[in-house]
N, C-alpha and C. Protein backbone atom coordinates (compact mmCIF):
# COMPACT_ATOMS: atom_id res chain seq x y z
N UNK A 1 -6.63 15.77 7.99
CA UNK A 1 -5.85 14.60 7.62
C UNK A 1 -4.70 14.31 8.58
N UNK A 2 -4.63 14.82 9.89
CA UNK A 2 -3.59 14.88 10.82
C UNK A 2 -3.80 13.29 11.29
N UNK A 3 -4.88 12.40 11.55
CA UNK A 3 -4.69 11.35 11.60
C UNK A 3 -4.28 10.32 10.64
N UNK A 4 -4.70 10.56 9.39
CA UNK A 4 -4.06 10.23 8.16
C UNK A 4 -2.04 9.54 8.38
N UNK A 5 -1.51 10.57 8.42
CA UNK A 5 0.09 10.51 8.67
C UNK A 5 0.40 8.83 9.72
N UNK A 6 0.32 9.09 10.52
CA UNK A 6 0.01 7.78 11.53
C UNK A 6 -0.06 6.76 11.52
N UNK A 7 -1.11 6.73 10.47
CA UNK A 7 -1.82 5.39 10.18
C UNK A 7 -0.96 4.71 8.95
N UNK A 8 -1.02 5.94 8.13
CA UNK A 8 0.03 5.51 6.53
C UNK A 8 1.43 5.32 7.49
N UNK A 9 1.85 5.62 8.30
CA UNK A 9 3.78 5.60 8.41
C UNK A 9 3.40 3.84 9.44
N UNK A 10 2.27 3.71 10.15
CA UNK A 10 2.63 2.49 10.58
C UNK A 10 1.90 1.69 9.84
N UNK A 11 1.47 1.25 8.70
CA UNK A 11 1.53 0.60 7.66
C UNK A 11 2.53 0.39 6.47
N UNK A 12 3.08 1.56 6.35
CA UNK A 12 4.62 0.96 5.54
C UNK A 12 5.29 0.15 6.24
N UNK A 13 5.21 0.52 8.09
CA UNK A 13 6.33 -0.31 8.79
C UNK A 13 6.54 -1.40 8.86
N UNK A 14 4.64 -1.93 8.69
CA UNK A 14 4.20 -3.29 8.90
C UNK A 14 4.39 -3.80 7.62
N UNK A 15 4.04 -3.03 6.51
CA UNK A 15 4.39 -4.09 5.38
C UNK A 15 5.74 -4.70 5.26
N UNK A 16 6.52 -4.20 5.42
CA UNK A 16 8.22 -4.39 5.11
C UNK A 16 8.47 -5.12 5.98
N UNK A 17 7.94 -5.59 7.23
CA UNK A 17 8.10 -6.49 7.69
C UNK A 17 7.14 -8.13 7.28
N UNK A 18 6.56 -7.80 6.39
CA UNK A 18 5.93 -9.23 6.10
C UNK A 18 6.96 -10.10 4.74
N UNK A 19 7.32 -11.15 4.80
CA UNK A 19 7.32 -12.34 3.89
C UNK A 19 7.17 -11.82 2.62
N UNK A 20 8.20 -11.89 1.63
CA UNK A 20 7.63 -11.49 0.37
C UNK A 20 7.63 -9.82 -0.40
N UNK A 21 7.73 -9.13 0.54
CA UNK A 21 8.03 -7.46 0.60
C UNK A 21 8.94 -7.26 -0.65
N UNK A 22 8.53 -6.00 -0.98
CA UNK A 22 9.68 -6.19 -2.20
C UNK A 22 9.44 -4.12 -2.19
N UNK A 23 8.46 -3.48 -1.95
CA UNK A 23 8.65 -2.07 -2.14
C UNK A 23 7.60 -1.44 -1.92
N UNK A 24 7.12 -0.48 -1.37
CA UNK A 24 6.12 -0.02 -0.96
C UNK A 24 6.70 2.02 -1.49
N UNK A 25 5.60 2.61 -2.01
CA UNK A 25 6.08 4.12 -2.01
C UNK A 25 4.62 4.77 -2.46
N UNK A 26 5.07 5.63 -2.14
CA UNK A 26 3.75 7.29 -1.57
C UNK A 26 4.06 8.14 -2.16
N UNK A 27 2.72 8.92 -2.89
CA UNK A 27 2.71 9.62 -3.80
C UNK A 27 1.54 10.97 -3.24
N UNK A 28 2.00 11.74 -3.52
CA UNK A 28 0.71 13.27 -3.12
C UNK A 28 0.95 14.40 -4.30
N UNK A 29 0.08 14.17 -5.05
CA UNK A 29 -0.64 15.15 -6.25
C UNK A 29 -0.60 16.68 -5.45
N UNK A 30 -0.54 17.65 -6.30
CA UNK A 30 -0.26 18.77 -6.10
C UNK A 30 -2.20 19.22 -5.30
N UNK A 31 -3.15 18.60 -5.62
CA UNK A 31 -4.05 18.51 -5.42
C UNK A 31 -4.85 17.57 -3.99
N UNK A 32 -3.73 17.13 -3.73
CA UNK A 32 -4.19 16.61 -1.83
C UNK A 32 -4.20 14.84 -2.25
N UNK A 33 -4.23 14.56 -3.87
CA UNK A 33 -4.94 12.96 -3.96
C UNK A 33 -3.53 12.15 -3.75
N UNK A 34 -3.69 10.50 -2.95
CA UNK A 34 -2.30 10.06 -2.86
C UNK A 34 -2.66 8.86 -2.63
N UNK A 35 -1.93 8.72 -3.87
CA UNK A 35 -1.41 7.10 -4.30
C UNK A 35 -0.29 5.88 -3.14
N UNK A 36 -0.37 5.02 -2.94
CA UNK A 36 0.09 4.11 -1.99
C UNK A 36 0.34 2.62 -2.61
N UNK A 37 1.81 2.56 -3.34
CA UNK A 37 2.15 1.60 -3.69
C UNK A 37 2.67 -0.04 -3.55
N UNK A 38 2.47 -0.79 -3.09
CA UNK A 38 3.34 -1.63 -1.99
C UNK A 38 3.58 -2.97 -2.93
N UNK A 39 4.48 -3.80 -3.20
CA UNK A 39 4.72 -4.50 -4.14
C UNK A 39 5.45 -5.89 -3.57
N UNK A 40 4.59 -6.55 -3.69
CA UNK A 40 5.10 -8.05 -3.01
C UNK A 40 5.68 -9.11 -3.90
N UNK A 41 6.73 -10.26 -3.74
CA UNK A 41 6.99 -11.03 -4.72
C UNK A 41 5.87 -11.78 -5.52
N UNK A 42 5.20 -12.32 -5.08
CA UNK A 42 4.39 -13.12 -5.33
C UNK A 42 2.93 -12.71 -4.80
N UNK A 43 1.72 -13.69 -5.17
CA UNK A 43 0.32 -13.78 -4.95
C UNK A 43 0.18 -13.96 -3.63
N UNK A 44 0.96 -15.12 -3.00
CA UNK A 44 0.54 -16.05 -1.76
C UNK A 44 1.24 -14.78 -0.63
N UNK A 45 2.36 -13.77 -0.93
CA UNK A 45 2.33 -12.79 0.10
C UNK A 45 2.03 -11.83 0.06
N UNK A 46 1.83 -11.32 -0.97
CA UNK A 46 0.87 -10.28 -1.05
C UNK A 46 -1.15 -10.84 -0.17
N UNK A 47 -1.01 -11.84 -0.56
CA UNK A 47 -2.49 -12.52 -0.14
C UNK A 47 -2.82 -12.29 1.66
N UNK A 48 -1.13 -12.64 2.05
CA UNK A 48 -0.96 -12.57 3.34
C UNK A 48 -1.00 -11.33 4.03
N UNK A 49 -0.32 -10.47 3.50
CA UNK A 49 -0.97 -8.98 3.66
C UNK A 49 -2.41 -8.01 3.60
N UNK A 50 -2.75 -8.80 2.59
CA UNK A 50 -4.38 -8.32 2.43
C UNK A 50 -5.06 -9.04 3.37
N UNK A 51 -4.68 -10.46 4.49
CA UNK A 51 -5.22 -10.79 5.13
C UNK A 51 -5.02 -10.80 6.86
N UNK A 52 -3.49 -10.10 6.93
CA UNK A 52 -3.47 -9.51 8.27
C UNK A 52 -4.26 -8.78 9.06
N UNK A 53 -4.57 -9.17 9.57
CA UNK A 53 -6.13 -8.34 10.57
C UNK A 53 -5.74 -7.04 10.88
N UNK A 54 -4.48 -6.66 11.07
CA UNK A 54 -4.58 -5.16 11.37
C UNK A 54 -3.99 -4.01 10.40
N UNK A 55 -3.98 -4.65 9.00
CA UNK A 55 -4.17 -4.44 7.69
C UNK A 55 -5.73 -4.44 7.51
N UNK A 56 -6.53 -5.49 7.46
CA UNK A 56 -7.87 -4.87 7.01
C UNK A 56 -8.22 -4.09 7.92
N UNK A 57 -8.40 -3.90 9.68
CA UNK A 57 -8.89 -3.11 10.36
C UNK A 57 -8.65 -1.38 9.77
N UNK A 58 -7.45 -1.02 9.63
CA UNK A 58 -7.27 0.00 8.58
C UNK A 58 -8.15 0.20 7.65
N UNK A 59 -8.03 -0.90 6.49
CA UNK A 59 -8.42 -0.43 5.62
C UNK A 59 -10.15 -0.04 5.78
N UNK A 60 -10.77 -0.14 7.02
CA UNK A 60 -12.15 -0.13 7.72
C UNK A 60 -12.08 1.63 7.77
N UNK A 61 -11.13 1.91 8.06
CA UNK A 61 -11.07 3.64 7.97
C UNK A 61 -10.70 4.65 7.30
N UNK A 62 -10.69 3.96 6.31
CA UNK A 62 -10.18 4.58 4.77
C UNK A 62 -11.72 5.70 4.54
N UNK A 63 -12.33 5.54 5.20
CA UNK A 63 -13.72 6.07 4.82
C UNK A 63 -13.05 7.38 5.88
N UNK A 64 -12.58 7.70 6.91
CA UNK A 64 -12.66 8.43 7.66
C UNK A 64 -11.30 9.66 6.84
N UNK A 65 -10.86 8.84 6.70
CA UNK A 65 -9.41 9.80 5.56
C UNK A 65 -9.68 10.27 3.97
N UNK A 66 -10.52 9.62 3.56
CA UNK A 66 -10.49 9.70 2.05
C UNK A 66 -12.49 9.94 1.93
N UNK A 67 -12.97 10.87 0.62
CA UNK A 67 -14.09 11.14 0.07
C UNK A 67 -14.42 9.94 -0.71
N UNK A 68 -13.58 9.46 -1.33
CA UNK A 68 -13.62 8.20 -2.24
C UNK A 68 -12.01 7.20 -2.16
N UNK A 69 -12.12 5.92 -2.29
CA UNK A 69 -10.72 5.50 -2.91
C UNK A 69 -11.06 4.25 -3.58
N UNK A 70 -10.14 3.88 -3.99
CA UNK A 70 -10.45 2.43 -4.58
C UNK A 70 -8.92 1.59 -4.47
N UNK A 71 -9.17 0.55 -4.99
CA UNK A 71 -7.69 -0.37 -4.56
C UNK A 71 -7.89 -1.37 -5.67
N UNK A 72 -6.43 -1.53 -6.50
CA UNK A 72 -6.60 -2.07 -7.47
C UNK A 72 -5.35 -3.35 -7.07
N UNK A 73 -5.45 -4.40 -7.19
CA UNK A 73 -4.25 -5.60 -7.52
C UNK A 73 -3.93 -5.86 -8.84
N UNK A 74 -2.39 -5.92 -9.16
CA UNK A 74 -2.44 -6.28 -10.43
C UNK A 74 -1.31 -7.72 -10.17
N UNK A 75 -1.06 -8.13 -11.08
CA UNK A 75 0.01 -9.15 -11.53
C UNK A 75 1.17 -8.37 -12.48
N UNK A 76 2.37 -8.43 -12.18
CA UNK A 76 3.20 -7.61 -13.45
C UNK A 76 3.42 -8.52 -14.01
N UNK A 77 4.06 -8.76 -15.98
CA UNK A 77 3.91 -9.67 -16.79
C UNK A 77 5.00 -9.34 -17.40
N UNK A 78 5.40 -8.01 -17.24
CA UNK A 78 6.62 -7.96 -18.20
C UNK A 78 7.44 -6.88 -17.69
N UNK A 79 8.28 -6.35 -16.75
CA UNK A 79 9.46 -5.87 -16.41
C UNK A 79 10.76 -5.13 -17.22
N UNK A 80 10.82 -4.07 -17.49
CA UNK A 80 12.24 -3.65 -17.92
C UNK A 80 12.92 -1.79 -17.27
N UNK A 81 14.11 -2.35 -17.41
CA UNK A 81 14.46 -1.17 -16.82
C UNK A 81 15.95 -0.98 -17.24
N UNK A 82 16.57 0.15 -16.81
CA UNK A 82 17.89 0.76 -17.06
C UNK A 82 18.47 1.76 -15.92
N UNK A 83 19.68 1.45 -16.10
CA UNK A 83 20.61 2.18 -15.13
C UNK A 83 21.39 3.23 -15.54
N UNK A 84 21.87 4.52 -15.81
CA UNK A 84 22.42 5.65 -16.59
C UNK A 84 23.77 5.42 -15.76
């Protein structure tokens, strides 16, 4: 997974630089599996991200890093939170 690292650190870089960015964060299970969060304001930039060419070219090698993955989009609908 030494090429792995690389690829994930210059894809956070690129996301945060697109239109719409709002949070991106990385997760690794005690078990090797890792989650990749990235959270855009809206549809139309998030859309723009899923359609940057060297965003999908990546995602073309997800086969070479991962046994399986999948990729889910959602819409959030309802928001709450607190500050201590």
């Amino acid at each position: 997974m030494a090429e792995y690292l690389p690829v994930a650190i210059e894809m956070m870089k690129l996301a945060r630089t697109m239109p719409g960015f709002v949070d991106a964060k990385s997760f690794t299970a005690e078990d090797g599996e890792n989650v990749l969060i990235v959270t855009f304001a809206d549809r139309a930039s998030h859309n723009a991200w899923r359609d940057l060419p060297r965003h999908r070219e990546v995602q073309h090698l997800a086969a070479n890093f991962y046994v399986e993955w999948s990729l889910q989009v959602a819409e959030e609908t309802r928001s709450t939170s607190s500050d201590r």
